[in-house]
Protein backbone atom coordinates (compact mmCIF):
# COMPACT_ATOMS: atom_id res chain seq x y z
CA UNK A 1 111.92 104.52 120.40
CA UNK A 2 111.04 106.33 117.03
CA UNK A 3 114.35 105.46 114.73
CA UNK A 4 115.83 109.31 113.41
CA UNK A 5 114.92 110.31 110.07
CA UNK A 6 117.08 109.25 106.97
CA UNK A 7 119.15 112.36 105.75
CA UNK A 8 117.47 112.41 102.52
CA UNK A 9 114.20 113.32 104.57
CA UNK A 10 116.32 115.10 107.26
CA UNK A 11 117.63 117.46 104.43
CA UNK A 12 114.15 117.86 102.86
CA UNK A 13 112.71 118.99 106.08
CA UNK A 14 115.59 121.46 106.92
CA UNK A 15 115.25 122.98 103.40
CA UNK A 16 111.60 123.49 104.26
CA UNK A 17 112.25 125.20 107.43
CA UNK A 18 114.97 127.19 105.80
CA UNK A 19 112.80 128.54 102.91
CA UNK A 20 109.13 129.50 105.15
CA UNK A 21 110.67 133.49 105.31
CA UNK A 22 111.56 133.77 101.88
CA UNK A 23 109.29 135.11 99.95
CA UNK A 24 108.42 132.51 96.70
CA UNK A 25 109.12 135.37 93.74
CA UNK A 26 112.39 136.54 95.53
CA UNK A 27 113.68 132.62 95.52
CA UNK A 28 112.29 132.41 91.94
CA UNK A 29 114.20 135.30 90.86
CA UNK A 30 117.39 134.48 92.58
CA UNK A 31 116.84 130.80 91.10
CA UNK A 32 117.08 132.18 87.67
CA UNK A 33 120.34 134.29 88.19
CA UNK A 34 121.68 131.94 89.78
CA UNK A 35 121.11 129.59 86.36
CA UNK A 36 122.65 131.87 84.37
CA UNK A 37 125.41 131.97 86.17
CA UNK A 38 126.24 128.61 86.19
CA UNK A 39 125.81 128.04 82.82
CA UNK A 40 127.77 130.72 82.16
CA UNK A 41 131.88 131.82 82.82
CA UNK A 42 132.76 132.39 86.20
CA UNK A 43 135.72 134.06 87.22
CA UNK A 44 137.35 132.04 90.24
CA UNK A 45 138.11 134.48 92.48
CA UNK A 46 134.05 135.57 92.47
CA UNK A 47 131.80 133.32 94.84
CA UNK A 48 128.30 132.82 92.68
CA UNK A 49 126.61 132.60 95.75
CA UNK A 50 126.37 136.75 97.38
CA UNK A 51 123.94 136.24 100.64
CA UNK A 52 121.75 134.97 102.28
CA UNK A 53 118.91 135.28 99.97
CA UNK A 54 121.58 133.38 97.07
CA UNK A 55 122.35 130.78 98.78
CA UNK A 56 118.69 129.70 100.33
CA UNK A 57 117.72 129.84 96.46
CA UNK A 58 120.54 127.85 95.70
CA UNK A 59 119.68 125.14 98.82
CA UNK A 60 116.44 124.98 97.35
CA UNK A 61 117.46 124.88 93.69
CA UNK A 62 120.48 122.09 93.53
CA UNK A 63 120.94 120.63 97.25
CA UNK A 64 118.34 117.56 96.83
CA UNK A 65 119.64 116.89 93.28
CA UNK A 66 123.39 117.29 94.48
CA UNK A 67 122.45 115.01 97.25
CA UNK A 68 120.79 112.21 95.50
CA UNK A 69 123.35 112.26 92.68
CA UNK A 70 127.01 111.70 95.08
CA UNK A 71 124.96 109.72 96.63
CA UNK A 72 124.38 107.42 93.87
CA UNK A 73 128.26 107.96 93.32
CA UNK A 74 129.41 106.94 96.59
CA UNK A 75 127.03 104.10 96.67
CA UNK A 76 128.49 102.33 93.53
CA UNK A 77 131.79 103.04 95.03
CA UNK A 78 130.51 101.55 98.44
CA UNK A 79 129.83 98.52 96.81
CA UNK A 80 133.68 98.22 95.07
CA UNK A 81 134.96 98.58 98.33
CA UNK A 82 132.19 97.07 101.08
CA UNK A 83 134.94 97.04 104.01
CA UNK A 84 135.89 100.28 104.20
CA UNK A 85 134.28 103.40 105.76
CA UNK A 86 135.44 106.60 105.98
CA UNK A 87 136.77 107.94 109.19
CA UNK A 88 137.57 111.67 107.88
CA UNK A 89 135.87 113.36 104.75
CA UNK A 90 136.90 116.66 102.91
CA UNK A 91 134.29 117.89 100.66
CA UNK A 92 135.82 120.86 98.17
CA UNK A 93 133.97 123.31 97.21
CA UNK A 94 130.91 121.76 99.20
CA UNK A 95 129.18 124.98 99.10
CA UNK A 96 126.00 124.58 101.84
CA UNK A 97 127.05 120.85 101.99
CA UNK A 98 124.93 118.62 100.45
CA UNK A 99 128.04 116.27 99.68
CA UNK A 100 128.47 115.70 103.00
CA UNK A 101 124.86 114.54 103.33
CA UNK A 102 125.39 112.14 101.10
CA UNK A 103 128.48 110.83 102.39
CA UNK A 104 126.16 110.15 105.61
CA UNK A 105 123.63 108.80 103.50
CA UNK A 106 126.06 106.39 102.39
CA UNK A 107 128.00 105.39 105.68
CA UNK A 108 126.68 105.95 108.80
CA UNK A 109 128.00 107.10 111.53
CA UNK A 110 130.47 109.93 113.24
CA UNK A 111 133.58 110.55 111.42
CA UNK A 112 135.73 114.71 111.23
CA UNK A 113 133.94 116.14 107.97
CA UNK A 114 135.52 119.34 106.65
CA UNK A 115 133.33 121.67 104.02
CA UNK A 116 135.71 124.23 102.24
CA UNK A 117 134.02 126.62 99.97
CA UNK A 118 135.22 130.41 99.22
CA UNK A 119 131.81 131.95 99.92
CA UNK A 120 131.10 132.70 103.59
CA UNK A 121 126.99 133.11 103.42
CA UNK A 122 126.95 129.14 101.68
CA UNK A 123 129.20 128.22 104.93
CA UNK A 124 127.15 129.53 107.24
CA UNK A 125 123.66 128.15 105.89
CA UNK A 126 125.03 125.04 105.81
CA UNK A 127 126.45 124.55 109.15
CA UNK A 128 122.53 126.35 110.19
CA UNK A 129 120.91 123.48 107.85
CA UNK A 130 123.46 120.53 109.69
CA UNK A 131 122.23 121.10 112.86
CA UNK A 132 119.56 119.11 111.45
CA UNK A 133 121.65 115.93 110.80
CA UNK A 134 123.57 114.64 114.07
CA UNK A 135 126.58 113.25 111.81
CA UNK A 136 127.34 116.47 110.25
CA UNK A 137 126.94 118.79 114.27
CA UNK A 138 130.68 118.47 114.43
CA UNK A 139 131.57 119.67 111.39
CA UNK A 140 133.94 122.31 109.95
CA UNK A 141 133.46 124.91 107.86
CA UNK A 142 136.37 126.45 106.15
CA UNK A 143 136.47 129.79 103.88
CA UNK A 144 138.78 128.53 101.30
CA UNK A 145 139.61 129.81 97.80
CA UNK A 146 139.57 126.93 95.71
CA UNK A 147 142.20 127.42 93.09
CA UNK A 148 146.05 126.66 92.70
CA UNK A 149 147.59 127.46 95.71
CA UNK A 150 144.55 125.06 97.83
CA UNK A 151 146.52 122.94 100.62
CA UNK A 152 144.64 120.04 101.97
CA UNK A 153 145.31 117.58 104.81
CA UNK A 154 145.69 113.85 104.68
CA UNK A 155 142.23 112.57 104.79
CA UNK A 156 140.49 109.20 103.83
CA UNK A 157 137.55 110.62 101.59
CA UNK A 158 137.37 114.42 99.19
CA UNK A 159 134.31 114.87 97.40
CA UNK A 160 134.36 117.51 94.49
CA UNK A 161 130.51 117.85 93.25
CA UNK A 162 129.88 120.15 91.21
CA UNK A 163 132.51 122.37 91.48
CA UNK A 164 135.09 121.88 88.33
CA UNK A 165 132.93 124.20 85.78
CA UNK A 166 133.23 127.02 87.92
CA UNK A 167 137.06 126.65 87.63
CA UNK A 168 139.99 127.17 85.04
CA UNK A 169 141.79 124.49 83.24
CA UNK A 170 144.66 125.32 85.28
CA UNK A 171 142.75 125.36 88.76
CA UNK A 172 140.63 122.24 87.73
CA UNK A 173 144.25 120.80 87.57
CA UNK A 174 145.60 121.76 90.70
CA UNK A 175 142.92 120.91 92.42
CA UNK A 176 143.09 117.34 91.22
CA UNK A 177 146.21 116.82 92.16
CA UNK A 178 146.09 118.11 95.17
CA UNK A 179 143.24 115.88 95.88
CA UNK A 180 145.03 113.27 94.71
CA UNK A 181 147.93 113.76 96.78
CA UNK A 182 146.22 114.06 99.81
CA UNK A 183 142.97 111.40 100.18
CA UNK A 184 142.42 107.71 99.78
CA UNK A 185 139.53 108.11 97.37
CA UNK A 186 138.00 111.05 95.13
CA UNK A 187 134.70 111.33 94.19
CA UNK A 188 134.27 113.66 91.72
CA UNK A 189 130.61 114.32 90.10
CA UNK A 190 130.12 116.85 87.59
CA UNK A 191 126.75 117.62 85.16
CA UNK A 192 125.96 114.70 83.33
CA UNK A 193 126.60 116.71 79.97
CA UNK A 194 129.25 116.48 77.20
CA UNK A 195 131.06 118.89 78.97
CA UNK A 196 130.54 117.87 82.15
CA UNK A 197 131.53 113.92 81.09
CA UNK A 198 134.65 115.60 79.58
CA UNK A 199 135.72 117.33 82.90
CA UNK A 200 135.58 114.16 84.74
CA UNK A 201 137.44 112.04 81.97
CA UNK A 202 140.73 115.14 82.21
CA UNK A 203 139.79 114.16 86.14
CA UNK A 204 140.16 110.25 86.14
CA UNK A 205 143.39 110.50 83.69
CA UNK A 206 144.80 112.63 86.26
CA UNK A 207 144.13 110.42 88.85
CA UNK A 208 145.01 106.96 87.41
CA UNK A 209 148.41 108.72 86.53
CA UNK A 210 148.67 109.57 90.38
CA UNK A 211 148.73 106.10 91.50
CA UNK A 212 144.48 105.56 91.95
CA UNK A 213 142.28 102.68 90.30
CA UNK A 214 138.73 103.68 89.28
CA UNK A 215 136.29 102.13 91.26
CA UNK A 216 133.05 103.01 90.12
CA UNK A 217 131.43 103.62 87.45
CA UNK A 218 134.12 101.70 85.28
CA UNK A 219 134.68 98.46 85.39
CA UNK A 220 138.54 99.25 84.67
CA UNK A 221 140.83 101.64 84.96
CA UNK A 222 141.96 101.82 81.24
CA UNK A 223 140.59 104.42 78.98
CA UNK A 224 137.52 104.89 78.55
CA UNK A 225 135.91 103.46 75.34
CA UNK A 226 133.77 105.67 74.47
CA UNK A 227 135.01 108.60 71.39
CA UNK A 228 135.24 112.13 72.75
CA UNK A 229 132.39 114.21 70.31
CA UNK A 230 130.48 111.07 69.71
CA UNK A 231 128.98 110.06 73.07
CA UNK A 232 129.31 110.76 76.59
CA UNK A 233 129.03 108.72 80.17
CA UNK A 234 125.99 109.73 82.47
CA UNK A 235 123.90 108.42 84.68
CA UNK A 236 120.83 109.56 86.05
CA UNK A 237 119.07 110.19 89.58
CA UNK A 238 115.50 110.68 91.08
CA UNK A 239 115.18 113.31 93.02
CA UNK A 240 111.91 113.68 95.30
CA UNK A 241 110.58 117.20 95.42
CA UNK A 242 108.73 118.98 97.62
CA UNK A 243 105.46 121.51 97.04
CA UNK A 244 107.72 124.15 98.36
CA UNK A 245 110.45 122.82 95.97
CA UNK A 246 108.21 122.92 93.10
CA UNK A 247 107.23 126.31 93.55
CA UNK A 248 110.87 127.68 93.83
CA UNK A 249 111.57 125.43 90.16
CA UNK A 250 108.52 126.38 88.62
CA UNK A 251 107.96 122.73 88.09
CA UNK A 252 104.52 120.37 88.72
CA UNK A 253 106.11 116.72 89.06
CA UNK A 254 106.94 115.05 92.43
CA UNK A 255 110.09 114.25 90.83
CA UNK A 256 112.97 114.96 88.51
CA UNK A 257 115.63 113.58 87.10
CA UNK A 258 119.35 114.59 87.74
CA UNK A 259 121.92 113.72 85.10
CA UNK A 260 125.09 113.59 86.28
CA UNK A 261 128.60 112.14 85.56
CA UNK A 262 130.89 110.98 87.53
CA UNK A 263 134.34 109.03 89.10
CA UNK A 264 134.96 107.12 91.84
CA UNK A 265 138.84 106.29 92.01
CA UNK A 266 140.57 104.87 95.17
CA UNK A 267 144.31 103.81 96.52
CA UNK A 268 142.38 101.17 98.07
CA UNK A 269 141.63 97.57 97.17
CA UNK A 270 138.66 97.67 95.20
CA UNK A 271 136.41 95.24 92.83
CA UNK A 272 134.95 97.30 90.18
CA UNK A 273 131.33 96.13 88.78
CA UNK A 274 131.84 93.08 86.41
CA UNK A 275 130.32 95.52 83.96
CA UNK A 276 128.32 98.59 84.08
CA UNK A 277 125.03 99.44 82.62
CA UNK A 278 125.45 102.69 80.98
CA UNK A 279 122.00 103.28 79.69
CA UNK A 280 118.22 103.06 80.54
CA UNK A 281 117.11 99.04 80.00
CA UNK A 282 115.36 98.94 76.88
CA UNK A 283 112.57 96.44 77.87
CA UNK A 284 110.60 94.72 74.67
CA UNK A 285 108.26 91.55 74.53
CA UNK A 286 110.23 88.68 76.21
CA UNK A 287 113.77 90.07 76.13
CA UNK A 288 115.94 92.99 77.65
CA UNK A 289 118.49 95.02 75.81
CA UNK A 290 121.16 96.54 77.79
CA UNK A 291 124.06 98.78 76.61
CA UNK A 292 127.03 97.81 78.98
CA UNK A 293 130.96 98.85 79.31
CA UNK A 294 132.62 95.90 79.67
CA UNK A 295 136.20 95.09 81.66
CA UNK A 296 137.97 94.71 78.38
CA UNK A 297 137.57 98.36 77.41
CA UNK A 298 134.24 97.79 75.40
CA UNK A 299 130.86 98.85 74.56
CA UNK A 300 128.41 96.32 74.21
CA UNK A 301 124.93 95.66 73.55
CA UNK A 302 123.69 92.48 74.91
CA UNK A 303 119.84 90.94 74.80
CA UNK A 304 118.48 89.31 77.98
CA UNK A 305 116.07 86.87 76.92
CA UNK A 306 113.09 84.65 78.84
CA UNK A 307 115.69 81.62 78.22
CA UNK A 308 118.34 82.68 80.36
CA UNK A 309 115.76 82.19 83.30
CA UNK A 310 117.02 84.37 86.54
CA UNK A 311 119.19 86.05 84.73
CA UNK A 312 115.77 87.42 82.45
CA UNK A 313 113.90 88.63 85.41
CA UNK A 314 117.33 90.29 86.89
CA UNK A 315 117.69 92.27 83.44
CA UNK A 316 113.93 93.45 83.70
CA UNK A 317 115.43 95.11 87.24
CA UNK A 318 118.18 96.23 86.60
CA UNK A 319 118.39 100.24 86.13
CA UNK A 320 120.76 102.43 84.44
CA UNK A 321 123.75 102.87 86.57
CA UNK A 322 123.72 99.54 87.97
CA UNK A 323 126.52 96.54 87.66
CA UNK A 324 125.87 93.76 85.71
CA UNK A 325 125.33 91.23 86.32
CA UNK A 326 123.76 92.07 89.86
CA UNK A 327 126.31 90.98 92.57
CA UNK A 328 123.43 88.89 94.74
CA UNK A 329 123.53 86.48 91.73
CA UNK A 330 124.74 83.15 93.17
């Protein structure tokens, strides 16, 4: 018996099939708006994505990249909390759902899954493109506006990818809180830019004053060390991409890279990373430096050398985003 795809290549293969009738220029062109408009002010009560046409560009534009990076979230928070598995999830603002591909990614497995978004063609691709994943053929999909007045149920897991920049201060509040007041864990992943890093910081105050502990990527649920205008906390994720992706991009690699920031904060019992490597290895003749946030509220630099044996050839490993040291370590 032939074991079912991953989702990563389940998704891949549905955004394929979902892109062979548009034409390449038209998902090009609707690529581009759509960029502008997200790095741009959008009202909340207008949807960015208008049809059909929109929201296949936008599939093909963000969903892999969304994917892979609350993946990588939820994985570091996986590890924090390696009993537990979701038995509901509410992803806000999910759009065409590629949170909810991760969160299968992540736990397999059946479990209710609820995808509330306020624009009704991103709904409707994505429960066409779930079909594809047998996890997600249950699902609901929800026209919701996401603002102040959003109500949610009790439910184990929200994810919030994605979603806070299209928002005012106010709404990016609310919804917070209501999230807060209403799951066992948040996830929240924004772009892994200063302003992105400073949306999920407002976030994980908000939460840690609402009763949570951070789970991932801190390894504490202080404040974080690093000074606002000075530096910011991202992380970064390969993304595979397909021909067909390429041509909708405009790009000629395989691959990118995502940048992304995030939080992972729970009501749960949880065992943050002893410490967190918060940038990419620098790797020089016999030693390894890596730049680390530490449980007592610091940054620190610390070189790996060939001396410290194991722990040498674990550093030459290890990848930005990962704990330190590496929890297999006897």
């Amino acid at each position: 018996m032939t074991a079912p795809a991953p989702p990563s290549a389940s998704l891949r293969s549905a955004l394929a099939t979902l892109l062979d009738g548009l034409p390449p220029k038209q998902a090009a062109q609707a690529v581009d708006r759509l960029i502008a408009n997200y790095r741009g002010t959008t009202p909340t009560d207008t949807p960015i994505l208008r049809d059909r046409a929109d929201v296949a560009a936008y599939a093909a534009y963000r969903m892999p990249a969304t994917f892979e990076a609350v993946h990588a979230a939820l994985e570091a928070f996986a590890e924090a909390t390696p009993d537990w598995i979701p038995t509901s999830h509410t992803d806000v603002g999910g759009g065409t759902g590629a949170a909810t591909w991760a969160v299968t990614a992540t736990w397999p497995g059946d479990r209710a899954v609820t995808v509330l978004d306020w624009s009704d063609p991103a709904l409707a691709l994505g429960r066409e493109i779930a079909t594809a994943n047998p996890a997600l053929r249950d699902a609901h999909w929800q026209r919701t506006r996401i603002g102040k007045d959003l109500t949610l149920p009790a439910t184990d897991l929200v994810t919030v990818s994605y979603v806070l920049n299209e928002l005012t201060p106010a709404d990016r509040t609310a919804l917070v809180d209501t999230a807060a007041a209403s799951a066992q864990t948040v996830v929240i992943v924004e772009a892994g830019t200063p302003a992105g890093y400073t949306r999920v910081i407002e976030a994980r105050d908000r939460l840690i004053a609402a009763g949570f502990r951070v789970a991932a990527p801190c390894p504490h649920s202080a404040a974080c060390p690093i000074v606002p205008g000075e530096d910011w906390c991202h992380f970064s994720a390969r993304v595979s991409r397909s021909s067909l992706h390429r041509q909708v991009k405009g790009g000629s690699l395989p691959y990118e890279d995502e940048k992304f920031s995030y939080v992972a904060a729970t009501r749960l019992p949880a065992t943050p990373a002893p410490a967190r490597v918060i940038r990419r290895p620098q790797i020089r003749k016999g030693q390894v430096l890596l730049d680390l946030c530490e449980p007592d509220e610091q940054l620190t630099r610390r070189t790996v050398t060939k001396r410290h044996g194991d722990l040498y050839k674990a550093a030459r490993d290890a990848a930005w985003g990962d704990p330190w040291p590496p929890s297999d370590r006897p």
